[in-house]
N, C-alpha and C. Protein backbone atom coordinates (compact mmCIF):
# COMPACT_ATOMS: atom_id res chain seq x y z
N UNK A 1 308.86 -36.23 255.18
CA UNK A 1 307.42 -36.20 255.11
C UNK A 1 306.93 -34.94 255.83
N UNK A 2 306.11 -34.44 255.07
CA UNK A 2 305.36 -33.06 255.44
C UNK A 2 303.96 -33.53 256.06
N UNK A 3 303.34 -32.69 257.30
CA UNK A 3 302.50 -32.62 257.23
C UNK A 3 301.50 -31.33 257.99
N UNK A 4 300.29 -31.16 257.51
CA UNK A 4 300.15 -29.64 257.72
C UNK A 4 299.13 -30.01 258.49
N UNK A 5 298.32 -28.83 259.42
CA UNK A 5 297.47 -28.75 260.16
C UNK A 5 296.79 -27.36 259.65
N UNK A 6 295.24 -27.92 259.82
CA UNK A 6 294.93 -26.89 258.95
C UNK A 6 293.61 -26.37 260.40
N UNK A 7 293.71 -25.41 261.05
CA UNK A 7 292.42 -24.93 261.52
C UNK A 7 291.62 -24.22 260.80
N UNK A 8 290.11 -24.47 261.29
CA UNK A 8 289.11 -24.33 260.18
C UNK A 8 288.74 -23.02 261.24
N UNK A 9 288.86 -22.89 262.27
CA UNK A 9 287.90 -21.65 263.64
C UNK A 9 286.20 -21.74 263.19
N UNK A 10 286.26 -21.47 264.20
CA UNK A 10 284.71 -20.75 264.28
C UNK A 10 284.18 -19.88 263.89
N UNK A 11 282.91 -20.64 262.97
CA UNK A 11 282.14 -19.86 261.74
C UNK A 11 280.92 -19.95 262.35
N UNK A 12 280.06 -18.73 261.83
CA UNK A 12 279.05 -18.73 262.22
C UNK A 12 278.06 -18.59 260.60
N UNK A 13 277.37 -19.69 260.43
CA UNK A 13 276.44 -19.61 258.82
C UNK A 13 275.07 -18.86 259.04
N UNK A 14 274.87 -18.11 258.49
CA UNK A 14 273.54 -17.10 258.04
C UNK A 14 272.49 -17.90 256.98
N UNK A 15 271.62 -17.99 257.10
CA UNK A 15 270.42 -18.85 255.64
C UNK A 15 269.68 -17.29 255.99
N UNK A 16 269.39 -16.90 254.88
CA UNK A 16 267.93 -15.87 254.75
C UNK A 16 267.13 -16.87 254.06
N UNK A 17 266.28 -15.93 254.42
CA UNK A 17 264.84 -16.15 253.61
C UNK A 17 263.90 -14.93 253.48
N UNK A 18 263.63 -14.58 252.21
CA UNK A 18 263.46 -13.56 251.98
C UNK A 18 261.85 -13.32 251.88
N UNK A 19 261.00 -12.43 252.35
CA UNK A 19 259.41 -12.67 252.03
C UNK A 19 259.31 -11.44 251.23
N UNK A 20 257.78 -11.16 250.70
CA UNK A 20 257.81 -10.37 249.64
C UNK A 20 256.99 -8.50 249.93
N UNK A 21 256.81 -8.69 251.26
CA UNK A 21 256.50 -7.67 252.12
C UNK A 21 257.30 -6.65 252.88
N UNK A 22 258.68 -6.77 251.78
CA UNK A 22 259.86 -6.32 253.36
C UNK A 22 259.59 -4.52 252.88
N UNK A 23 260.11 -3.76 253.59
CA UNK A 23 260.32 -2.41 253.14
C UNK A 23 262.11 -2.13 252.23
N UNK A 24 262.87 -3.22 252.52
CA UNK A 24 264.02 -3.58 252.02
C UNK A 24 264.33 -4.33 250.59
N UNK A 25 265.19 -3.66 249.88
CA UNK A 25 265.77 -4.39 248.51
C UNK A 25 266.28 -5.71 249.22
N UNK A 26 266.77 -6.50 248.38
CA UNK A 26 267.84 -7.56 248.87
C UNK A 26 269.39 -6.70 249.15
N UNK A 27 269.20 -5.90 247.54
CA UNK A 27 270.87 -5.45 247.74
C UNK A 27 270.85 -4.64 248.76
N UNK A 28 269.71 -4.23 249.27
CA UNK A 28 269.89 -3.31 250.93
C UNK A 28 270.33 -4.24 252.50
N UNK A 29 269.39 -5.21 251.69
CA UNK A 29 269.93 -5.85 253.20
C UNK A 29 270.97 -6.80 252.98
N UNK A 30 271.48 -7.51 252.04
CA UNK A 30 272.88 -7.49 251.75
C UNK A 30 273.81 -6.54 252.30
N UNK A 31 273.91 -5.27 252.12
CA UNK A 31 274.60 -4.49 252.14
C UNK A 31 274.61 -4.14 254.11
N UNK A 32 273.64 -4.15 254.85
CA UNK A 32 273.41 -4.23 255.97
C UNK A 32 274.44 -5.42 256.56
N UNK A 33 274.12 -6.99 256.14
CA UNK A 33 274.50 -7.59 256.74
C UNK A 33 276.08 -8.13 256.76
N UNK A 34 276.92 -7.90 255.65
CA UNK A 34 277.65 -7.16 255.45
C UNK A 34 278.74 -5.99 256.21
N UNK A 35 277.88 -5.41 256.54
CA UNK A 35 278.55 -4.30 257.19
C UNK A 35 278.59 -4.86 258.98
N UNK A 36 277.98 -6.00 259.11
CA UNK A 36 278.18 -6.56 260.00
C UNK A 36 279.19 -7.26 260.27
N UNK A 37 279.99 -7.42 258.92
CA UNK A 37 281.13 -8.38 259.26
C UNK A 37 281.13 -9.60 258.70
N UNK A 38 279.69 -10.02 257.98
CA UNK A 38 279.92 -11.30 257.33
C UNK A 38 279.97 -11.09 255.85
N UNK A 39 280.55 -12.66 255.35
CA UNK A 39 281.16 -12.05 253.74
C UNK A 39 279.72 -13.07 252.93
N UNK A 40 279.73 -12.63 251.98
CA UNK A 40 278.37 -13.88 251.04
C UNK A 40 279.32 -15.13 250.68
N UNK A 41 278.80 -16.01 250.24
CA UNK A 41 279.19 -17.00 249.68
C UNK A 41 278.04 -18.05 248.79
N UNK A 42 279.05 -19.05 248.17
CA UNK A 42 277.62 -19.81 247.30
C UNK A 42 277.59 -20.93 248.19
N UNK A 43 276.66 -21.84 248.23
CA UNK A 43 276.36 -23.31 248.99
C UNK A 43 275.50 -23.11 249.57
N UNK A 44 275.56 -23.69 251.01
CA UNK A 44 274.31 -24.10 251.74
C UNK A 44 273.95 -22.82 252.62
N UNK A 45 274.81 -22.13 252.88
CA UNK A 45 274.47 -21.03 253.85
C UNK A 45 274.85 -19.80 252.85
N UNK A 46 274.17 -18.95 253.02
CA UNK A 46 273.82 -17.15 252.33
C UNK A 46 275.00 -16.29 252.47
N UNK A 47 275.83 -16.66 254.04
CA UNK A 47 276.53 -15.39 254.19
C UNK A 47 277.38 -16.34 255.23
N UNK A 48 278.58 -15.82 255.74
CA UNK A 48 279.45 -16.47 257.15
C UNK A 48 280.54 -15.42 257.96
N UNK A 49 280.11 -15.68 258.90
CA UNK A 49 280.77 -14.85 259.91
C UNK A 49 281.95 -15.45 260.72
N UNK A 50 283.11 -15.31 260.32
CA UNK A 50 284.12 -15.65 260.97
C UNK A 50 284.67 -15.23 262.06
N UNK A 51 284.92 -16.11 263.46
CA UNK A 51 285.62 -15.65 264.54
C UNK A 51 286.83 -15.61 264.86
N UNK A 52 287.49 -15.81 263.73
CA UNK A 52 289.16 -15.32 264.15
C UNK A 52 289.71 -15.93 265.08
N UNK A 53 289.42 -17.53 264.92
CA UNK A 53 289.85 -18.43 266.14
C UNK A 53 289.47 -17.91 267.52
N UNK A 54 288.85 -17.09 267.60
CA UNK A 54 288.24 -17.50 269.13
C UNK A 54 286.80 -18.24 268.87
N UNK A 55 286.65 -18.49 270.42
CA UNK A 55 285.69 -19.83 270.43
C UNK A 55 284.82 -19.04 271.02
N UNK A 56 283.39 -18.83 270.21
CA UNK A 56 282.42 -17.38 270.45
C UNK A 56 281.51 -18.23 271.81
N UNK A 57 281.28 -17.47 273.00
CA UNK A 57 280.07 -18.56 273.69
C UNK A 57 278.84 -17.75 273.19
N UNK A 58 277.93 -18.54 274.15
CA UNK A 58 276.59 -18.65 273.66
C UNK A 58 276.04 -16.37 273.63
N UNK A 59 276.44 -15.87 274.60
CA UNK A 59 276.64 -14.60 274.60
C UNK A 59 276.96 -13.46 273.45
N UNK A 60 278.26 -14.02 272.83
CA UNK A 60 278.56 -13.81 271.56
C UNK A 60 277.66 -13.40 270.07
N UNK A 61 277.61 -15.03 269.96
CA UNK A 61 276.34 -15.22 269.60
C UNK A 61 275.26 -14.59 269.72
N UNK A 62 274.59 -14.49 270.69
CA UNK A 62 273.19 -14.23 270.94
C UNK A 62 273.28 -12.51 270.45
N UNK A 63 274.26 -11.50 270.92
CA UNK A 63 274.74 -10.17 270.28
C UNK A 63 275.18 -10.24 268.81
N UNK A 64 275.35 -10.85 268.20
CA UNK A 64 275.66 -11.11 266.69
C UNK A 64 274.53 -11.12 266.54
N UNK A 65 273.31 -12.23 266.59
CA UNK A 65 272.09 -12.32 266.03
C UNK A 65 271.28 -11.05 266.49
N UNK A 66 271.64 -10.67 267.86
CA UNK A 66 270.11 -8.95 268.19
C UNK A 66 270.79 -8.37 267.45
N UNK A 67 272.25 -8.03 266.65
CA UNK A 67 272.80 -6.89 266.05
C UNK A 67 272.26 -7.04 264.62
N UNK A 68 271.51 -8.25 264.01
CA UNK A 68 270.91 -8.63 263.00
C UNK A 68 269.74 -8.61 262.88
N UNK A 69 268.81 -8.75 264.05
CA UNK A 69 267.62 -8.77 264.10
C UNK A 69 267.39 -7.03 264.52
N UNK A 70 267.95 -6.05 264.73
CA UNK A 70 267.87 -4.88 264.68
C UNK A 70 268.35 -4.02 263.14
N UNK A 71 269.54 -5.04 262.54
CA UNK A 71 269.74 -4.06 261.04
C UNK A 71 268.58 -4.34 260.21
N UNK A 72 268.05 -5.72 260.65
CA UNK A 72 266.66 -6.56 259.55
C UNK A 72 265.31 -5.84 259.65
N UNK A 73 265.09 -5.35 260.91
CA UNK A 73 264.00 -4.79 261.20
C UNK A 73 263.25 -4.14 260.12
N UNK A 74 261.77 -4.58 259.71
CA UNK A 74 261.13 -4.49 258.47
C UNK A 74 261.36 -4.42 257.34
N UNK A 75 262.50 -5.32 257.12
CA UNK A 75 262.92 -6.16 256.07
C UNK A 75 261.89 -7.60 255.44
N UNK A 76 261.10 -7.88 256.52
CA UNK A 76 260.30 -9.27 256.02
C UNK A 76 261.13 -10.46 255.80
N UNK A 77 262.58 -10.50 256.28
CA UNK A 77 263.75 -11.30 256.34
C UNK A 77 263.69 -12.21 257.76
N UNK A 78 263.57 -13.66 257.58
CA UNK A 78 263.51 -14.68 258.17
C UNK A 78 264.97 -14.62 258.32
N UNK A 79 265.62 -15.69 259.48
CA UNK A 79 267.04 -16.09 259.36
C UNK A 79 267.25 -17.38 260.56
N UNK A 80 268.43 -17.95 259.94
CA UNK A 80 268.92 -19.11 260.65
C UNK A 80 270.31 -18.45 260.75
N UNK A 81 271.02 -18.98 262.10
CA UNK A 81 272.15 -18.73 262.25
C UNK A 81 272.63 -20.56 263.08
N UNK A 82 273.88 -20.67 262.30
CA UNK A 82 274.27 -22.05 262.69
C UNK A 82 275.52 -21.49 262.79
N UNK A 83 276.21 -21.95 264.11
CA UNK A 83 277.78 -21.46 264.45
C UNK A 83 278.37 -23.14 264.97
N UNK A 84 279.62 -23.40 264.23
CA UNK A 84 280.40 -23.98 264.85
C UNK A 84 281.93 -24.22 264.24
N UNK A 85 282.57 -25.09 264.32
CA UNK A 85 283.83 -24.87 264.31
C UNK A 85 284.45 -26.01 262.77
């Protein structure tokens, strides 16, 4: 009998929301957030940022999101960030 163990690590999920005032395309700020390190995907969350099995603290975090809320800047781009494991 086999049995496997599968670790999932610590993800961090992105939701945009996009308003219609930004100075930004989508495919621009796609392409921004992105270059941050997170990949897109389809479902409930927009984009995900993987931590490579480390366990990010609240610090982490909080520099992931100002490094987002500085590429977004007058974009008119809302965001949720949900991190866990």
């Amino acid at each position: 009998m086999c049995f496997f163990v599968v670790f999932m690590g610590w993800k961090t999920y992105l939701i945009m929301y996009f308003g219609t005032n930004g100075n930004s395309s989508m495919s621009e700020v796609v392409e921004k957030v992105e270059k941050l390190g997170f990949r897109s995907v389809l479902g409930p969350a927009d984009f995900i940022y993987e931590w490579n099995g480390d366990e990010p603290d609240k610090e982490k975090i909080f520099e992931l999101g100002n490094k987002l809320l500085e590429e977004l800047k007058g974009s008119n781009v809302t965001f949720n960030l949900d991190t866990h494991d």
